[in-house]
Each structure stands twice: as structure tokens, then as C-alpha cells.
Protein backbone atom coordinates (compact mmCIF):
# COMPACT_ATOMS: atom_id res chain seq x y z
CA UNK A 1 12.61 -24.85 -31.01
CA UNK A 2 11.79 -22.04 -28.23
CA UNK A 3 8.57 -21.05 -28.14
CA UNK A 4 6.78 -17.62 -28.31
CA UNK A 5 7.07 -15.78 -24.88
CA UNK A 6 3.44 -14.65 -23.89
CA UNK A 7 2.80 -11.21 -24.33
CA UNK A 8 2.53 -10.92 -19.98
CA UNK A 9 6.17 -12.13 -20.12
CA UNK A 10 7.57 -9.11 -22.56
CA UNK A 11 8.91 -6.95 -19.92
CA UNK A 12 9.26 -3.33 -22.26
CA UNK A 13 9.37 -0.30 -20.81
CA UNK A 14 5.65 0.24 -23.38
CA UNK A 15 4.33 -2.47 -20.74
CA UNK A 16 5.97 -0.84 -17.69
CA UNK A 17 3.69 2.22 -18.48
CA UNK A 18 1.34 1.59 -20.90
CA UNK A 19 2.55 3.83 -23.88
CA UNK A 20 5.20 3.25 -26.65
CA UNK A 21 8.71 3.60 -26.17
CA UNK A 22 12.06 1.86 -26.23
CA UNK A 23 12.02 -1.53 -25.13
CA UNK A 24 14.40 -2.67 -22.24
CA UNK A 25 17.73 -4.34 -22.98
CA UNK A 26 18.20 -8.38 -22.70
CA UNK A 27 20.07 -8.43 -20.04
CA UNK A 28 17.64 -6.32 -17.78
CA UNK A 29 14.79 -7.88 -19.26
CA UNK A 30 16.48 -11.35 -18.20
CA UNK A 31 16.89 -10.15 -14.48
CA UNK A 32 13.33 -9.21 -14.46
CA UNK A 33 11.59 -12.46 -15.46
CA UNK A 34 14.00 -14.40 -13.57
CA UNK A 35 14.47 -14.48 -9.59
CA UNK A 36 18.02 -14.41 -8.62
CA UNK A 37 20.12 -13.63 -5.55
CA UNK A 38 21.95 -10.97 -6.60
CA UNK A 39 21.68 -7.16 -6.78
CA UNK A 40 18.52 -5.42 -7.90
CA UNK A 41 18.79 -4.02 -11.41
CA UNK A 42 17.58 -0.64 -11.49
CA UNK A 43 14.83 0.48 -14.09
CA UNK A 44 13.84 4.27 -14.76
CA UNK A 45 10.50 4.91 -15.81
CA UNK A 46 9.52 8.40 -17.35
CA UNK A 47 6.38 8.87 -15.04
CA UNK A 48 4.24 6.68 -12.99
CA UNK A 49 2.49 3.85 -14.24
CA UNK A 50 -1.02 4.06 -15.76
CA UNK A 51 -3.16 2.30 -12.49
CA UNK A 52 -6.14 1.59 -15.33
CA UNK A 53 -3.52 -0.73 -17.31
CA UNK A 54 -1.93 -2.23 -13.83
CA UNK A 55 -5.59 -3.36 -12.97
CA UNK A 56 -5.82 -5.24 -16.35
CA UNK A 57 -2.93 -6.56 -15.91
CA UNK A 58 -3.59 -8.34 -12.38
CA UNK A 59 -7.28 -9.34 -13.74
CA UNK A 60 -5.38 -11.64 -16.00
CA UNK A 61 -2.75 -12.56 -13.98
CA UNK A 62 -5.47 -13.87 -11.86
CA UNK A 63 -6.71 -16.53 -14.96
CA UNK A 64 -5.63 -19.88 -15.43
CA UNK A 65 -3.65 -21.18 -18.53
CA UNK A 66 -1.29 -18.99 -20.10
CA UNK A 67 -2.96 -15.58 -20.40
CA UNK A 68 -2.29 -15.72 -16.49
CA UNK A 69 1.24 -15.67 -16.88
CA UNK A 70 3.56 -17.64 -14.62
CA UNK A 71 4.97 -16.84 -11.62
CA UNK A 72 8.72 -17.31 -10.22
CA UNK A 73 9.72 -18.77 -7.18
CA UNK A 74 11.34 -15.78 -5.94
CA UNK A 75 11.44 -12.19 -6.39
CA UNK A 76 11.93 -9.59 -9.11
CA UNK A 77 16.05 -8.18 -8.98
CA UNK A 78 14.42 -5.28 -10.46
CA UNK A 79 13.67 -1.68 -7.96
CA UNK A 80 11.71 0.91 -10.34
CA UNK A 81 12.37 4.57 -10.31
CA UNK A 82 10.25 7.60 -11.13
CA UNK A 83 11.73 10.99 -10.57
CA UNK A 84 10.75 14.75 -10.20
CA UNK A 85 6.78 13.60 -9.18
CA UNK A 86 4.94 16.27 -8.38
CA UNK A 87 1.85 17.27 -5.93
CA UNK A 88 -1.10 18.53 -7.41
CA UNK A 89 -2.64 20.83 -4.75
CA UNK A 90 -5.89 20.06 -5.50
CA UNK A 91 -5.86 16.03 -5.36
CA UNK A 92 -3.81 17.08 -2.08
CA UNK A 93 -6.51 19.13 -0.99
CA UNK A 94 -9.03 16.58 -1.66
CA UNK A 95 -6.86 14.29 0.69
CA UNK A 96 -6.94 15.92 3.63
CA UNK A 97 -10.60 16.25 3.20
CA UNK A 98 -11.61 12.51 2.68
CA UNK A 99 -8.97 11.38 5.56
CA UNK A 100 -9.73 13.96 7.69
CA UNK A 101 -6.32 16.08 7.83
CA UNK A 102 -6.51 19.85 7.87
CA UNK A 103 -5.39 21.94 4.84
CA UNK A 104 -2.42 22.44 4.06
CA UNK A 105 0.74 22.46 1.56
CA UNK A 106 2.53 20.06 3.83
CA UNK A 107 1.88 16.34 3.27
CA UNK A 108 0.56 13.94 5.68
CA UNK A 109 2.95 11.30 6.78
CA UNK A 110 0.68 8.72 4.49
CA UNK A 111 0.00 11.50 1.36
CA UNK A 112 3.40 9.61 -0.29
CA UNK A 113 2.25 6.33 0.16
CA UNK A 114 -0.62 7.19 -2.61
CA UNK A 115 1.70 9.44 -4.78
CA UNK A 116 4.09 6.46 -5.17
CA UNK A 117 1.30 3.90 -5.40
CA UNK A 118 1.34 3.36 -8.75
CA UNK A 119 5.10 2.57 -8.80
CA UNK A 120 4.39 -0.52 -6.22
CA UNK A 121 1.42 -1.94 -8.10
CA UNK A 122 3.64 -2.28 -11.07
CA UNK A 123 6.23 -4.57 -8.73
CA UNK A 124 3.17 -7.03 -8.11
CA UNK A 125 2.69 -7.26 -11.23
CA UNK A 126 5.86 -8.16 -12.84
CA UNK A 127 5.42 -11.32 -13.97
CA UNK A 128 8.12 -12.61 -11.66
CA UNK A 129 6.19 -11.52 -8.66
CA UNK A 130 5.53 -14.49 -6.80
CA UNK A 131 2.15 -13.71 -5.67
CA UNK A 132 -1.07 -13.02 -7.96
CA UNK A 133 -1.99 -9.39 -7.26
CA UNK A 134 -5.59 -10.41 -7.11
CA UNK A 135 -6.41 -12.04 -3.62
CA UNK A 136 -3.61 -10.33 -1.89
CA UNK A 137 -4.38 -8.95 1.79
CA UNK A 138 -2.85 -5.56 2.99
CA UNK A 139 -1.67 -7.06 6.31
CA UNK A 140 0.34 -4.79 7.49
CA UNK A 141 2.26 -1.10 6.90
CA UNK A 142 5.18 0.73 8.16
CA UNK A 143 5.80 4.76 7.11
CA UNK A 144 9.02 6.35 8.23
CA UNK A 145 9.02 10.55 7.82
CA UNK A 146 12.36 11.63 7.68
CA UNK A 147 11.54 15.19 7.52
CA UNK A 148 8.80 17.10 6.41
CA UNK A 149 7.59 17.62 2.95
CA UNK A 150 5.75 20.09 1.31
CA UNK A 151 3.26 20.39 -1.83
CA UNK A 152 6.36 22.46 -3.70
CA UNK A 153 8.74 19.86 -3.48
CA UNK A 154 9.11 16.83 -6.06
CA UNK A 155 9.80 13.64 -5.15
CA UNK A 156 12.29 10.62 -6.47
CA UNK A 157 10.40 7.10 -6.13
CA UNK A 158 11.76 3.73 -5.70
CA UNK A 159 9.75 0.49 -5.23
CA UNK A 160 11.27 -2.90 -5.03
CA UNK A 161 9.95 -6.15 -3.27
CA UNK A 162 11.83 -8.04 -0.56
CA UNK A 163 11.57 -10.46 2.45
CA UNK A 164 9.40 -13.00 0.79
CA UNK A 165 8.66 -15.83 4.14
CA UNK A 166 6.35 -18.52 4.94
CA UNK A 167 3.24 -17.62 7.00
CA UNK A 168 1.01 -19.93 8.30
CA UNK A 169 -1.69 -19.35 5.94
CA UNK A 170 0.23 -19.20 2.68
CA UNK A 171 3.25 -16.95 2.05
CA UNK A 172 3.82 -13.15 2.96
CA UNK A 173 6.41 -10.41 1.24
CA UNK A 174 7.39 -6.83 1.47
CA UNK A 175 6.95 -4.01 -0.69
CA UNK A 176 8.84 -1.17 -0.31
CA UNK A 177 8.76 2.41 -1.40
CA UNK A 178 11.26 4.82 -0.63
CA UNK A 179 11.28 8.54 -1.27
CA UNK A 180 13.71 11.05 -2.04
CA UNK A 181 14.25 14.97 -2.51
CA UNK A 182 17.48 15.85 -4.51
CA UNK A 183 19.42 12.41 -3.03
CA UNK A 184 18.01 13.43 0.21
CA UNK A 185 15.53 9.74 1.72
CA UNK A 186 12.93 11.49 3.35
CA UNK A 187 10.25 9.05 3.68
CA UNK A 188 9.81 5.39 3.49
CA UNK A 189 6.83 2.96 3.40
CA UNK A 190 6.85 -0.51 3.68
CA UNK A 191 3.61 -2.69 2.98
CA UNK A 192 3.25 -6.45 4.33
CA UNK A 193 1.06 -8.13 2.16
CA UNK A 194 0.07 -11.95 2.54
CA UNK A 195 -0.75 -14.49 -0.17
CA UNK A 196 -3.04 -16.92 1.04
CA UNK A 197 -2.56 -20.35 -0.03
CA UNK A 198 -4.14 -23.57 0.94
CA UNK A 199 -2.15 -25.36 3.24
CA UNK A 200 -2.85 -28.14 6.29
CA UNK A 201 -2.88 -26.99 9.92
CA UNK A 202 -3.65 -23.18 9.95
CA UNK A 203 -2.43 -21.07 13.16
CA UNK A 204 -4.17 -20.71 16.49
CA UNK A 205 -5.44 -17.00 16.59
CA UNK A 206 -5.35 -17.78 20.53
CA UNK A 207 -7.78 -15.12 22.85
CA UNK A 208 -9.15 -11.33 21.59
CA UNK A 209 -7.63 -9.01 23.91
CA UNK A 210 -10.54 -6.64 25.58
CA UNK A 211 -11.09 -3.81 23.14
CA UNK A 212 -9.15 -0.21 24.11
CA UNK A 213 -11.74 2.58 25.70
CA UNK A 214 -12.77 4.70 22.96
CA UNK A 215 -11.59 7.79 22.62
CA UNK A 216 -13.66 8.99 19.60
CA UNK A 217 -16.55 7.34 17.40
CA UNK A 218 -16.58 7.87 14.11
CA UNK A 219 -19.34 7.42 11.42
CA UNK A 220 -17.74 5.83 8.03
CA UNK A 221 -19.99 6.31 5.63
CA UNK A 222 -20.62 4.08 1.99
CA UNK A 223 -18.70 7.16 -0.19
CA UNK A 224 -15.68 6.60 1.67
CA UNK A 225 -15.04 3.92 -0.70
CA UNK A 226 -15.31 5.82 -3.84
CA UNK A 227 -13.95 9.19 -2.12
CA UNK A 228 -10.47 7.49 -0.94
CA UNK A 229 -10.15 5.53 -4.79
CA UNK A 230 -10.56 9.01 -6.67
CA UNK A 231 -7.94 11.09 -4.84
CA UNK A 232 -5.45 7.44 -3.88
CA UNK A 233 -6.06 5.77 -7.26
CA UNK A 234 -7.09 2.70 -5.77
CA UNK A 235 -10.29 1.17 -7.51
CA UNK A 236 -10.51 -2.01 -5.81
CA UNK A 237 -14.22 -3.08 -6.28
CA UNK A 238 -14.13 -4.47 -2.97
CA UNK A 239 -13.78 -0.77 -1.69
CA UNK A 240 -16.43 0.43 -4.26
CA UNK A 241 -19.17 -1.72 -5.25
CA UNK A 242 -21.58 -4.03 -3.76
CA UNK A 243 -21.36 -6.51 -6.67
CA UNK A 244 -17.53 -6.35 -6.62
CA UNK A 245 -17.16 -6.40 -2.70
CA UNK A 246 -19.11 -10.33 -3.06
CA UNK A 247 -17.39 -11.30 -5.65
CA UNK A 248 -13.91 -11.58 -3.03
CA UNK A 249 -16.46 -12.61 -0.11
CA UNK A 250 -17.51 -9.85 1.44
CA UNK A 251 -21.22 -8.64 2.09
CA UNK A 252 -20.82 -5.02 1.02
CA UNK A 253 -17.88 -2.50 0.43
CA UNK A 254 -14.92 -2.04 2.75
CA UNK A 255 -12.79 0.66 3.59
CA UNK A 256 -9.45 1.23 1.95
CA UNK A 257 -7.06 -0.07 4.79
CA UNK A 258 -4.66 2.85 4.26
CA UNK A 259 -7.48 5.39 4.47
CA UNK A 260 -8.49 3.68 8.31
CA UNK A 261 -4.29 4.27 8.95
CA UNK A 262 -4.41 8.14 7.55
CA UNK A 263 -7.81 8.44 9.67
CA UNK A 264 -5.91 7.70 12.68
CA UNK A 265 -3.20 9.76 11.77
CA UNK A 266 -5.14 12.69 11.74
CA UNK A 267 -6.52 11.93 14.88
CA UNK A 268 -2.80 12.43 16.05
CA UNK A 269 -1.88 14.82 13.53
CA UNK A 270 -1.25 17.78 16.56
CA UNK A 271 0.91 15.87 18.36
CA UNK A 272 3.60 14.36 15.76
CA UNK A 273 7.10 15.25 15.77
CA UNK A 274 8.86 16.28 12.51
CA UNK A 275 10.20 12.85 12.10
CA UNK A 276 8.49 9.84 13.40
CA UNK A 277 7.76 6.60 12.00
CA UNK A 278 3.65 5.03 12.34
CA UNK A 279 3.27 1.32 12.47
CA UNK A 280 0.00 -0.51 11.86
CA UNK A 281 -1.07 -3.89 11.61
CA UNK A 282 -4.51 -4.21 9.94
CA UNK A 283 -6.91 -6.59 11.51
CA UNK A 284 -11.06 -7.29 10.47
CA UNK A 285 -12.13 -5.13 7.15
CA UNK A 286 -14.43 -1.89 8.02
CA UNK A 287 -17.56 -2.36 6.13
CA UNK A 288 -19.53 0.54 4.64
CA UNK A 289 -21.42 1.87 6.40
CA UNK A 290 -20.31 1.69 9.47
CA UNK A 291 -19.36 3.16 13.35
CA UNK A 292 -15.65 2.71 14.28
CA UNK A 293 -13.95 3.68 17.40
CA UNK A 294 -10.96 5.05 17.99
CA UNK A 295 -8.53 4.77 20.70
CA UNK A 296 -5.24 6.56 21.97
CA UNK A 297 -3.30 3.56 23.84
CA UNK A 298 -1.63 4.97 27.33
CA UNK A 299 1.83 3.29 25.78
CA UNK A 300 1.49 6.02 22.65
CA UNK A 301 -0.24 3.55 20.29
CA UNK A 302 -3.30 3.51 19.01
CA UNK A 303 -6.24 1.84 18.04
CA UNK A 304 -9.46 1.50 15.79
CA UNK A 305 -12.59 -1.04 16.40
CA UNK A 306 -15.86 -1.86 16.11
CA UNK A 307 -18.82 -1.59 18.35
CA UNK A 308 -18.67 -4.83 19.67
CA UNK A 309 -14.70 -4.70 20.44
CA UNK A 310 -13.82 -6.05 17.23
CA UNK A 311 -10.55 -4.92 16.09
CA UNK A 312 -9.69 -3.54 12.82
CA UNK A 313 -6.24 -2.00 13.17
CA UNK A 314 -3.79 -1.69 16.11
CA UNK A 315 -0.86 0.63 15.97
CA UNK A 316 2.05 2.42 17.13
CA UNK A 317 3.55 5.59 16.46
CA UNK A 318 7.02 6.58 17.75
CA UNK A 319 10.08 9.57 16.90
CA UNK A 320 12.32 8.55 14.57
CA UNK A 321 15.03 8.79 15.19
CA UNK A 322 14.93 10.68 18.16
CA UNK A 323 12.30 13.87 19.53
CA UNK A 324 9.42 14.19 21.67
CA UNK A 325 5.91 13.59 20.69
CA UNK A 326 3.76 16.41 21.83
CA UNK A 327 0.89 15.98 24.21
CA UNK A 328 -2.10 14.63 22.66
CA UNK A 329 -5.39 17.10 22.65
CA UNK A 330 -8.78 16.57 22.50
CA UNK A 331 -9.17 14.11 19.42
């Protein structure tokens, strides 16, 4: 006799975003509980995810015993689509104010990455996700701007995971998130995230490089935390309360890693081409409060540490595919 799938396993679209409505077929539901190599089955959604319902959701993925849920071996043959998203001018507004952009009704390069969040949190938590949501480090992320964007413009989102690999300190996969304007990709973000796992012989982190020259200082200051979750969506403890911050080891609050990447990008904002693509890979946490510096590499990348040298992101911005990047002013 089979027995009663757990209510984590029943993959309806009322789970996808937490309100009633048809549930998904048996043959899609099938390809999303269980890893394959084939193609990804699409899935349309009929807006974004509710983030308050994809938080419970990875609190109890993280429990042992069956209200955790299982995990595959693999990765989810599902992508997820939301289309016609819109900007709302003021949570834009409130953006460039918290990251430090100036006004305006175009988006920053990273603005997507937070209007399409929602979509990838509900990839990491499909229960054939390999890797529980809770624990995960944001190791790494890679944003490619097609073209400019603008707050009148609505945007097609896909998210899908990929690239699942071995790393030395447990296992590390891809989340992508692509964007699109009437069949039109204009921007793509990719987020490396690694699942750490106990396992014999860890890597050699080898010599710190001398920190970069400074270029600016910045003060980051405790409501950063809560500033960056209201207008990104984002409520993280670790990036909000003390309490929360020691329950995953840490001895206050840290910054959101993708607010320390749209920091620096407003740094540069004056010199970016219309198309360029911004690589970072994120190193030590910024705690709150704190003093960072930032750096503008002579190779075009960039930079952001503490005031001992300490690094806690090193990146790289480029033209994509082809262009000039202006020369960089006073920061």
C-alpha cells in the first residue's frame, strides 16, 4: 500500500503561491519531485510567490523527520515563470535610496535581481532542491544587462536551478534568473550558492592578498539590515536581528550580500555602459555597524573591505558584449 505523500511533497500551484487554485497536472507534478536529465518542464505562475509563505516553508525544510521533507539527489526539471511584473516607483525609489543609486525611473543593473527574488526562493524550496534553504551561503553572483530598463516597462521572469558540483566544503549550485521584455532577454542573474556539508579534509585558503587602497570609506550602519529587507523582501534574521544573527553564528546582524554588490555599483554607476555584465564573489560577512572600504581596482574591478584589509567582496565589471566603460569620477 503507498503511503500518504507529506503535505511539503504536494507540488500545487496553491503551494507554489500560497493561495487556492488549480492544482498542477501528474505528469508535471512528477517532473518536479523527481530529478531527471531531461528538459526542464515549464510552470507559469500568476504572480510572484508570497516571500512570508517561502520563509515557512524553508523553516521546516530545515527540521528533521518528515515535516522536513526530503530532498533529491539532483535538481528540479522544473524553470518557473511570472509574466507582465511590474515596478512600483516608490519601492524603486526607496532602492536607490538604501543602496545609494540616484533617482530615477531607470533600474539599477541589480533592481531585477530583487523584483525576481521571490521567483528563485521558490526553486530552493521545491522539495526536490537538493540543498536545505536554511544554512545556504550567497557565495557568489553574476548580473548580465542586456539593455536598459525602465520603471514603465514589465518584465517576464524565469528561475530555474542548474550546475549542481562538489566543493570542497560540501556541495555548490546555480540559480538562475533571467528576464525578459516582450521575448526580448534583457537581463540575467546568476547566484552561486554553497551547501555546506561535513566532509574530511577541507581546502587550503592559501595567503590573503594585501588589501586594495581605498578609494572611499563608508559607514554601514545597524538599519541597513532592516532598510535593504523592506524594499528587497529579504527578512533573513541574520540581516535583522541580534537574536536571529546568533542563532546561525554570528555576533550581531550582517549586511545583505546583494546590498554590499548594489553599493558598489553605485559607486560605478557614472561610468557603466548600456550593457555590461558585474561579477562578484562575496568573501567575510559585513557586520552592523560597521566601516567598509571601497576600492576601484586599476584592471576595472573592484573591491570592498574592512579596516584591517579584510575582504568582503572582490569584483569585476566588464561591457557586454562589446562598448567602452566611461572614465571613472570622483567616487
Amino acid at each position: 500500500m503507498r503511503g500518504r505523500r507529506e503535505p511539503d511533497d504536494d507540488l500545487s500551484l496553491h503551494e507554489l503561491i500560497d493561495g487556492p487554485t488549480e492544482a498542477l497536472t501528474a505528469e508535471t507534478l512528477a517532473a518536479a519531485l523527481e530529478p531527471t536529465s531531461g528538459s526542464r518542464t515549464r510552470i507559469d505562475l500568476p504572480r510572484m510567490p508570497a516571500v512570508g509563505a517561502l520563509n515557512r516553508r524553508a523553516l521546516l525544510g530545515a527540521l528533521p523527520g518528515p515535516r522536513g521533507g526530503r530532498r533529491g539527489s539532483g535538481l528540479p526539471t522544473v524553470e518557473l515563470a511570472v509574466s507582465g511584473v511590474t515596478v512600483d516607483r516608490a519601492r524603486l525609489a526607496d532602492y536607490d535610496r538604501v543602496c545609494g543609486f540616484r533617482l530615477s525611473d531607470r533600474l539599477p543593473g541589480t533592481f531585477p535581481h530583487v523584483l525576481g527574488f521571490p521567483l528563485s526562493l521558490r526553486v530552493m524550496t521545491l522539495p526536490a532542491f537538493p540543498l536545505p534553504l536554511t544554512g545556504l551561503v550567497h557565495v557568489g553572483n553574476r548580473i548580465t544587462v542586456h539593455r536598459p530598463t525602465t520603471a514603465d516597462e514589465k518584465l517576464d521572469f524565469i528561475a530555474y536551478a542548474e550546475n549542481l558540483r562538489p566543493h570542497d566544503r560540501g556541495r555548490q549550485v546555480d540559480v538562475v534568473l533571467v528576464g525578459s521584455i516582450d521575448g526580448e532577454k534583457v537581463w540575467e542573474g546568476v547566484s552561486t550558492y554553497l551547501g555546506r556539508e561535513r566532509k574530511p579534509g577541507g581546502g587550503d585558503r592559501g595567503g590573503r592578498p594585501d588589501a586594495p587602497v581605498g578609494t572611499a570609506r563608508w559607514r554601514v550602519e545597524p538599519r541597513v539590515g532592516t532598510e535593504y529587507a523592506r524594499v528587497s523582501g529579504d527578512h533573513n534574521p541574520i540581516h535583522t536581528s541580534r537574536l536571529g544573527a546568533r542563532l546561525f553564528g554570528f555576533h550581531r546582524p550582517i549586511a545583505h550580500g546583494m546590498w554590499s554588490k548594489a553599493r558598489c555599483l553605485a559607486a560605478l554607476e557614472n561610468r557603466l555602459p548600456d550593457s555590461y555584465a558585474v561579477e562578484v564573489a562575496f568573501k567575510l560577512p559585513v557586520p552592523l555597524p560597521s566601516t567598509v572600504n571601497f576600492a576601484l581596482l586599476p584592471d576595472g574591478g573592484f573591491a570592498l573591505h574592512d579596516s584591517r584589509g579584510r575582504p568582503h567582496l572582490a569584483g569585476s565589471v566588464r561591457p557586454h558584449p562589446a562598448g567602452s566603460v566611461r572614465p571613472h569620477p570622483a567616487v
